[in-house]
PDB file of N, CA and C in Angstrom:
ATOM      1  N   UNK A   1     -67.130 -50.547   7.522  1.00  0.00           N
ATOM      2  CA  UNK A   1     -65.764 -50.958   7.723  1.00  0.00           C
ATOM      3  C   UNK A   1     -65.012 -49.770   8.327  1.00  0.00           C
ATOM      4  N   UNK A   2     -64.391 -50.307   9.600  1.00  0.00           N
ATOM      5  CA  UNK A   2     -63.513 -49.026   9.967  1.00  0.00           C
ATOM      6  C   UNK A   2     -62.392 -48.969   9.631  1.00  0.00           C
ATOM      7  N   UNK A   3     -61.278 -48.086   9.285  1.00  0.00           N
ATOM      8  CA  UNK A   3     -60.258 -48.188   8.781  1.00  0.00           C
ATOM      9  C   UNK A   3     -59.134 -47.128   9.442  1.00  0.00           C
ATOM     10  N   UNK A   4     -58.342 -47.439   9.770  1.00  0.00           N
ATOM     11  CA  UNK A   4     -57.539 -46.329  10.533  1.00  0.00           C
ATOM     12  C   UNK A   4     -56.456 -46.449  10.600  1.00  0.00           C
ATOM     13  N   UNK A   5     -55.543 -44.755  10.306  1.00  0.00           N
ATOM     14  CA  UNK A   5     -54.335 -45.034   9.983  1.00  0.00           C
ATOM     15  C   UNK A   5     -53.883 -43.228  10.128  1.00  0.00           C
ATOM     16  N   UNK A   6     -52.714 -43.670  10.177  1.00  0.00           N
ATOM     17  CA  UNK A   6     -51.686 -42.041  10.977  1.00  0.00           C
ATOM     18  C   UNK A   6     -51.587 -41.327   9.674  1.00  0.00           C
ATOM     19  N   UNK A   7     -51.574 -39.894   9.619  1.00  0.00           N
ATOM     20  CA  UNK A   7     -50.550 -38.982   9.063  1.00  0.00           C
ATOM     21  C   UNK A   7     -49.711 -39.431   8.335  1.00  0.00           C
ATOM     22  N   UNK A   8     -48.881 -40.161   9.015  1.00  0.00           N
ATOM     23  CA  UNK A   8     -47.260 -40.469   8.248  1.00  0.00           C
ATOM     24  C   UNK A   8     -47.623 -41.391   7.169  1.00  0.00           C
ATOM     25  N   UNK A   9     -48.466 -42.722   7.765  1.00  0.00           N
ATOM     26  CA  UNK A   9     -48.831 -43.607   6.689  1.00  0.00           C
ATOM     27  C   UNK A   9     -49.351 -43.049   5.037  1.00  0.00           C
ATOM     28  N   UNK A  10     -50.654 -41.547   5.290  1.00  0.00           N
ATOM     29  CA  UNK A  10     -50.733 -40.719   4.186  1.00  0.00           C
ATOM     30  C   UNK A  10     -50.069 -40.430   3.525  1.00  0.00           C
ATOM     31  N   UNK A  11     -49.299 -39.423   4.307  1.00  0.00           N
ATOM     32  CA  UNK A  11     -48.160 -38.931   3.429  1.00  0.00           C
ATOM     33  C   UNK A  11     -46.827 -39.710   2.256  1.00  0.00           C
ATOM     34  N   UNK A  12     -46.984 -41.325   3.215  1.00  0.00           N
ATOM     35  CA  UNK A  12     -46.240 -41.876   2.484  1.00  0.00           C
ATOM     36  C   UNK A  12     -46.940 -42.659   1.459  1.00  0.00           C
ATOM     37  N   UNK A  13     -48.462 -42.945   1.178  1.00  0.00           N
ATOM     38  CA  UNK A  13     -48.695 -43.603   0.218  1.00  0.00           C
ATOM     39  C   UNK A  13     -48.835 -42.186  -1.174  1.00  0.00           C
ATOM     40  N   UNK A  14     -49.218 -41.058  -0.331  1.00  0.00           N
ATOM     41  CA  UNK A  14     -49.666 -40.267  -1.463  1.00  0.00           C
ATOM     42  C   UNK A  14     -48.164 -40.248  -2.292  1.00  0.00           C
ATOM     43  N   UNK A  15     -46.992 -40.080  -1.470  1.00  0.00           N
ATOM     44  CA  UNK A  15     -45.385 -40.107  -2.355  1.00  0.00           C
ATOM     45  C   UNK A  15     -45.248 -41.076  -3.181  1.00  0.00           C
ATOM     46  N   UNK A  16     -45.818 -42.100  -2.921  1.00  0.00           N
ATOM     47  CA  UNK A  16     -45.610 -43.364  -3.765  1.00  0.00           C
ATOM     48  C   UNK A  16     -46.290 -43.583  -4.506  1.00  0.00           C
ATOM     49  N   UNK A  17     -48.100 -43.243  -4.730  1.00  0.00           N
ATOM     50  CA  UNK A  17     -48.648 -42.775  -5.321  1.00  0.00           C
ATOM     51  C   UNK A  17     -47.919 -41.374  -6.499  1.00  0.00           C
ATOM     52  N   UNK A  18     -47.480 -40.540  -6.581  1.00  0.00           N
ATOM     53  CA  UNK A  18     -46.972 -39.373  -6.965  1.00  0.00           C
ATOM     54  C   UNK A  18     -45.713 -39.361  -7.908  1.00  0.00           C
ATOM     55  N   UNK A  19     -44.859 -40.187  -7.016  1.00  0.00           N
ATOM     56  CA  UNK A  19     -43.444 -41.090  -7.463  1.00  0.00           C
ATOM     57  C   UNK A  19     -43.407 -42.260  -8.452  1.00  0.00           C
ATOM     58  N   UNK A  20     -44.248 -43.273  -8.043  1.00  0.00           N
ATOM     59  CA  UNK A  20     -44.237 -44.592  -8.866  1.00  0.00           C
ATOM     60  C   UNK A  20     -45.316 -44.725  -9.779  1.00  0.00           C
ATOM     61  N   UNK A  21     -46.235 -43.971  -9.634  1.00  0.00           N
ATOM     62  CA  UNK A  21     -47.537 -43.854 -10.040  1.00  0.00           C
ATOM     63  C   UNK A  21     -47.950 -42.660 -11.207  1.00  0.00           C
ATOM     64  N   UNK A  22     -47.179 -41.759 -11.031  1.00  0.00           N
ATOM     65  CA  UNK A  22     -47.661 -40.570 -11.566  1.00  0.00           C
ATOM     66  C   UNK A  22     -48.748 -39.919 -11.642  1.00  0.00           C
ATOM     67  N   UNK A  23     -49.249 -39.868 -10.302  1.00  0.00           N
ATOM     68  CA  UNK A  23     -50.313 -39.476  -9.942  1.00  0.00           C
ATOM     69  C   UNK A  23     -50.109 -37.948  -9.411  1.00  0.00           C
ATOM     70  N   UNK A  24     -50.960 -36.692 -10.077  1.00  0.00           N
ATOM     71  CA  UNK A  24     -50.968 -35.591 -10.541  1.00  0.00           C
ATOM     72  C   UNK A  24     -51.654 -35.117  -8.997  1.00  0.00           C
ATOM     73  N   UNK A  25     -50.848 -35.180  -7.684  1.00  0.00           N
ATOM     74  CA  UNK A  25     -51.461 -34.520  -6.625  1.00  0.00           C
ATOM     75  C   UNK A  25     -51.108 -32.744  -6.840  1.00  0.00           C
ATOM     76  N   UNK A  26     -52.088 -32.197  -6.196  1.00  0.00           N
ATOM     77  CA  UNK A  26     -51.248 -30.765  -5.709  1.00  0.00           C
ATOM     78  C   UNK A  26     -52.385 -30.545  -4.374  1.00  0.00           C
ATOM     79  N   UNK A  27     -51.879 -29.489  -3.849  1.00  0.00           N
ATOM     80  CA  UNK A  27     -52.386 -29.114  -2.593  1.00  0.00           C
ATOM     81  C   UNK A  27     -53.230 -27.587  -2.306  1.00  0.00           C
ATOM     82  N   UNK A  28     -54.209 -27.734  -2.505  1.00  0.00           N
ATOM     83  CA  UNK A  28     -55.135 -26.434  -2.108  1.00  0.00           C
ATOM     84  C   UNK A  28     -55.180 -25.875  -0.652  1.00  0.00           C
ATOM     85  N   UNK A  29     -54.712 -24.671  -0.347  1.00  0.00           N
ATOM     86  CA  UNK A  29     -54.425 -23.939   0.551  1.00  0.00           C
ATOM     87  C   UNK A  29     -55.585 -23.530   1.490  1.00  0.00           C
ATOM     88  N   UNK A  30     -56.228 -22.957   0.380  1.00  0.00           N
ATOM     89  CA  UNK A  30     -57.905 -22.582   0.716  1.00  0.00           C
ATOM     90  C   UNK A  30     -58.307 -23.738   1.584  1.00  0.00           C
ATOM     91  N   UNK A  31     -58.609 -24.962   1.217  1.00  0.00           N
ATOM     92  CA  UNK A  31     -58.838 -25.534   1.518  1.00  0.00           C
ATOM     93  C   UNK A  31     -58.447 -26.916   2.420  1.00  0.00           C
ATOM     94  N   UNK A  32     -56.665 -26.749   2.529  1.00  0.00           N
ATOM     95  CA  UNK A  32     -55.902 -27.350   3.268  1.00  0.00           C
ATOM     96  C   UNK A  32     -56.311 -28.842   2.561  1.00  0.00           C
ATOM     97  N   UNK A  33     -55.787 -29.240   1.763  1.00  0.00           N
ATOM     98  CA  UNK A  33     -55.996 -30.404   1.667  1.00  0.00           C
ATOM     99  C   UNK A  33     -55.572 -30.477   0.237  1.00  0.00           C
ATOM    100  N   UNK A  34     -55.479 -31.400   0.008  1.00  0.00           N
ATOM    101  CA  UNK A  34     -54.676 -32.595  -1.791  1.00  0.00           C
ATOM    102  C   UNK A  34     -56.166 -32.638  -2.336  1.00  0.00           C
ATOM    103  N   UNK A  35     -55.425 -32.956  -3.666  1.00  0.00           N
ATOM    104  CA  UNK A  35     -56.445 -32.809  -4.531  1.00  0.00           C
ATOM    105  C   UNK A  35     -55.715 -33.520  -6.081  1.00  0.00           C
ATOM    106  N   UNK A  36     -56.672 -33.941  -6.963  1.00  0.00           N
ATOM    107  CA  UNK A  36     -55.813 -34.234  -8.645  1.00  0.00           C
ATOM    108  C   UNK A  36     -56.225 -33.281  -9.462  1.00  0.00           C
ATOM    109  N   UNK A  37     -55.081 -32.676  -9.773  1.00  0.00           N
ATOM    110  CA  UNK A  37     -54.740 -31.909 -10.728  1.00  0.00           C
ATOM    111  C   UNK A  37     -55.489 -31.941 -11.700  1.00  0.00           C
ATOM    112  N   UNK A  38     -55.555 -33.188 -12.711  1.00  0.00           N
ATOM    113  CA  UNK A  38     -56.832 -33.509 -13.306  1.00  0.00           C
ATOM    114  C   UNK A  38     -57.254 -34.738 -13.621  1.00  0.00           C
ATOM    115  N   UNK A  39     -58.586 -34.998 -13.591  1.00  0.00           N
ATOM    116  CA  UNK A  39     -59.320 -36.048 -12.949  1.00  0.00           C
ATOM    117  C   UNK A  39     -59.257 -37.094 -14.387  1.00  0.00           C
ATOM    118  N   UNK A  40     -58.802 -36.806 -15.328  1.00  0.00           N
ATOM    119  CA  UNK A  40     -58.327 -38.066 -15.933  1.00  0.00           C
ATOM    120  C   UNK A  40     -57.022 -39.109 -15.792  1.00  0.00           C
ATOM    121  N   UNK A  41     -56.493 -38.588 -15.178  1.00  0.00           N
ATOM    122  CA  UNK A  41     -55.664 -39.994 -14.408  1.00  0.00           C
ATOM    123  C   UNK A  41     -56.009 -41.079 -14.124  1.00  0.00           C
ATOM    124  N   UNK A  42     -55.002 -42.103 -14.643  1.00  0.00           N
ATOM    125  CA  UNK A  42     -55.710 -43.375 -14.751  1.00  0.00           C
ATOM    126  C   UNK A  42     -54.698 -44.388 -13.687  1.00  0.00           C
ATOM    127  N   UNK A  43     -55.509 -44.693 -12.821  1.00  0.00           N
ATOM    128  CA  UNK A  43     -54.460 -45.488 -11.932  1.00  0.00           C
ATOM    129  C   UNK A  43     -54.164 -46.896 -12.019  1.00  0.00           C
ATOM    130  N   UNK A  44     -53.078 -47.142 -12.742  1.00  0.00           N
ATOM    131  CA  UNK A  44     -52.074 -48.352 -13.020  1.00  0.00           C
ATOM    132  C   UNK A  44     -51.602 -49.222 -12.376  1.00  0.00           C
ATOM    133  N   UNK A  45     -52.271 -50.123 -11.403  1.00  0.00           N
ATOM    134  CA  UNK A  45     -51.750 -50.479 -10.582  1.00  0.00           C
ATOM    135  C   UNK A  45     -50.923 -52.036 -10.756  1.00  0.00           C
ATOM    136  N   UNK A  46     -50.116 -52.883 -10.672  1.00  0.00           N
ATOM    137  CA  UNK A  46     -49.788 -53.836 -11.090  1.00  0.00           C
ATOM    138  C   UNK A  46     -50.992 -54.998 -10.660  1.00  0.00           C
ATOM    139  N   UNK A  47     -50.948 -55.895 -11.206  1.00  0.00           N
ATOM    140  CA  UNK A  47     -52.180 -56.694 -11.319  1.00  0.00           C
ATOM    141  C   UNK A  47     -51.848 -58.513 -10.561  1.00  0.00           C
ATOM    142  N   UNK A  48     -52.196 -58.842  -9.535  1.00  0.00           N
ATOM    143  CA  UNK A  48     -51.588 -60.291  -9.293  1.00  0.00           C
ATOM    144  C   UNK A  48     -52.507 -61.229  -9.600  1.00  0.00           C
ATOM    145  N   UNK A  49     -54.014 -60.778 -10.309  1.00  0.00           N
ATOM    146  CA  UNK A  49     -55.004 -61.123 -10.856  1.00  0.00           C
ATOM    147  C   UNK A  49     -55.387 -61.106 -12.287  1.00  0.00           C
ATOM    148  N   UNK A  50     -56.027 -62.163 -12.990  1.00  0.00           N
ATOM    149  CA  UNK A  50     -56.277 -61.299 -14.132  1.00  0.00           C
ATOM    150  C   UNK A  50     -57.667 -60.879 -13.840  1.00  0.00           C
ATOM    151  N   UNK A  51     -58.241 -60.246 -15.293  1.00  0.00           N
ATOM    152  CA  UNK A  51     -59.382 -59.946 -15.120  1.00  0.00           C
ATOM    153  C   UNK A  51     -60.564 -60.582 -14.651  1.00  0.00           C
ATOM    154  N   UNK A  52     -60.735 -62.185 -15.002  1.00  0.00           N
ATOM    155  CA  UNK A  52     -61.738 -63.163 -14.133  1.00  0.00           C
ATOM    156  C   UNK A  52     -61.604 -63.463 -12.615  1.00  0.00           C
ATOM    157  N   UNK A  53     -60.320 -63.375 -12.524  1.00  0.00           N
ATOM    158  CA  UNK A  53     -59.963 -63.525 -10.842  1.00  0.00           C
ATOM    159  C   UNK A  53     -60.513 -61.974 -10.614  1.00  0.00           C
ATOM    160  N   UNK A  54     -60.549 -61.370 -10.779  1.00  0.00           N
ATOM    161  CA  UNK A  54     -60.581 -60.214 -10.427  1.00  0.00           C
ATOM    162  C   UNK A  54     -61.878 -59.943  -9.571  1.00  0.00           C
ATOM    163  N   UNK A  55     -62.706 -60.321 -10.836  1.00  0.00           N
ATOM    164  CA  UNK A  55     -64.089 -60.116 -10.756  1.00  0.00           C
ATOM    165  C   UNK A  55     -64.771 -61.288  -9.926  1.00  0.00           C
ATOM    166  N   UNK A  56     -64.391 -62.287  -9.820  1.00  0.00           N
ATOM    167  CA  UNK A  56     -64.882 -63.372  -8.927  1.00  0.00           C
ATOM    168  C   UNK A  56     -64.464 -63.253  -7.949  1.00  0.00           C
ATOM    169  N   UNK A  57     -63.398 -62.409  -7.196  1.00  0.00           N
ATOM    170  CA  UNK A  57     -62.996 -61.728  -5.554  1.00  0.00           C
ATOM    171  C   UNK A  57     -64.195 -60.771  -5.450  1.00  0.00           C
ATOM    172  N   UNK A  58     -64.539 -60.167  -6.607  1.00  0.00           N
ATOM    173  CA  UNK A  58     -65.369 -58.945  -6.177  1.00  0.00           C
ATOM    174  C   UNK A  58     -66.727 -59.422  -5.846  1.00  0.00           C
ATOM    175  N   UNK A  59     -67.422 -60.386  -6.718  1.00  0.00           N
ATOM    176  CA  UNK A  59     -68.660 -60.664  -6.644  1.00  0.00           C
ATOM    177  C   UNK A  59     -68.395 -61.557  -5.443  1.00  0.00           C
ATOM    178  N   UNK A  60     -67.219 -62.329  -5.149  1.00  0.00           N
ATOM    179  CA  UNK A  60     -67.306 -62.869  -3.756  1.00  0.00           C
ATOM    180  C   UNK A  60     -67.722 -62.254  -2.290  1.00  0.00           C
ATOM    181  N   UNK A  61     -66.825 -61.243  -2.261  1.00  0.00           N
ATOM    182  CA  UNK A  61     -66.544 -60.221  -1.442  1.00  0.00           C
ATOM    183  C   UNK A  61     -67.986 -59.410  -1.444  1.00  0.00           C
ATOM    184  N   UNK A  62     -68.724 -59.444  -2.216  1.00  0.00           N
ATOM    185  CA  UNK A  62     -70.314 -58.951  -2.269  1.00  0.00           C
ATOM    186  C   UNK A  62     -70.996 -59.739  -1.706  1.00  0.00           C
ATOM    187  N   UNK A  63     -71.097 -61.502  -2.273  1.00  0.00           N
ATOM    188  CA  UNK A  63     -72.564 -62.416  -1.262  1.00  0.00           C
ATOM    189  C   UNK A  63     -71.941 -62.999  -0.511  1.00  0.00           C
ATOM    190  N   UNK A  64     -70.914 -63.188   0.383  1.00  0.00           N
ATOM    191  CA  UNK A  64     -70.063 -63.775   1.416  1.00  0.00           C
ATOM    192  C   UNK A  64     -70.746 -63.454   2.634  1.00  0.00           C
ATOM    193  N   UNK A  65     -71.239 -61.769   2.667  1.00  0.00           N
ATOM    194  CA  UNK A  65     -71.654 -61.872   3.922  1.00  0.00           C
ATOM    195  C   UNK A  65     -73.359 -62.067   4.104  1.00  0.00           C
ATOM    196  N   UNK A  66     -73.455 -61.928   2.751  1.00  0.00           N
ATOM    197  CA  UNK A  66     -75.437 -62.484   2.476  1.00  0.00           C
ATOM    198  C   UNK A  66     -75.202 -63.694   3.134  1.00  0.00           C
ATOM    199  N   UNK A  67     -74.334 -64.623   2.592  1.00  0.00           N
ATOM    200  CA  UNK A  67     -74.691 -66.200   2.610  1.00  0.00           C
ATOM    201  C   UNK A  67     -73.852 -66.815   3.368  1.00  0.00           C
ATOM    202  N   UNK A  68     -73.202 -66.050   4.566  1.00  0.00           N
ATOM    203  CA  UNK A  68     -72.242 -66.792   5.872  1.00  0.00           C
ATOM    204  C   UNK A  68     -72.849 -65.836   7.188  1.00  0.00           C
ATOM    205  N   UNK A  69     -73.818 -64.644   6.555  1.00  0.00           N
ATOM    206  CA  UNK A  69     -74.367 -64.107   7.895  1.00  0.00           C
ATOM    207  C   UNK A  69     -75.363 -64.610   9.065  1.00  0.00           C
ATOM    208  N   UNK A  70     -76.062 -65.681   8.281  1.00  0.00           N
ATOM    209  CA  UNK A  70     -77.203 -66.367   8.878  1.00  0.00           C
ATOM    210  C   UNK A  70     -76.561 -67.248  10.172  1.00  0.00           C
ATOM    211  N   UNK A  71     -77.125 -67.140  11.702  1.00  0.00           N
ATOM    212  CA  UNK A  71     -76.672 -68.218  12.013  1.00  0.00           C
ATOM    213  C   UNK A  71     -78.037 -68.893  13.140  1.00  0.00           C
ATOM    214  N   UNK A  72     -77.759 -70.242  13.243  1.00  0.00           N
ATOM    215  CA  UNK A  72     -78.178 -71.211  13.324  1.00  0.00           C
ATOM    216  C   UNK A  72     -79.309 -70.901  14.812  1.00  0.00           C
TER     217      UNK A  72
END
């Protein structure tokens, strides 16, 4: 899957991430780049699923392309 997206878009999910989220970024110099502070952070995200929907998108999203790749 390719996925592609600007700078700005980053910067603004990591704020919202950081802001709404409380997600523990900081930024290593050495290494130019973000990082979590510490790796038990648990990310909270609001849910428009419950847990069975959840899991039946996922296992979907797994044999969908087994069993719609074949063609005729």
């Amino acid at each position: 899957m390719e996925i592609d997206c600007g700078k700005k878009t980053i910067l603004r999910d990591m704020k919202v991430l950081e802001h709404e989220f409380g997600c523990p970024l900081a930024f290593d110099r050495a290494r130019n780049g973000y990082y979590l502070k510490h790796h038990g952070w648990d990310f909270i995200a609001p849910a428009l699923l419950d847990e069975n929907e959840m899991l039946a998108a996922v296992i979907g999203a797994r044999i969908s392309p087994k069993r719609f790749s074949h063609r005729p």
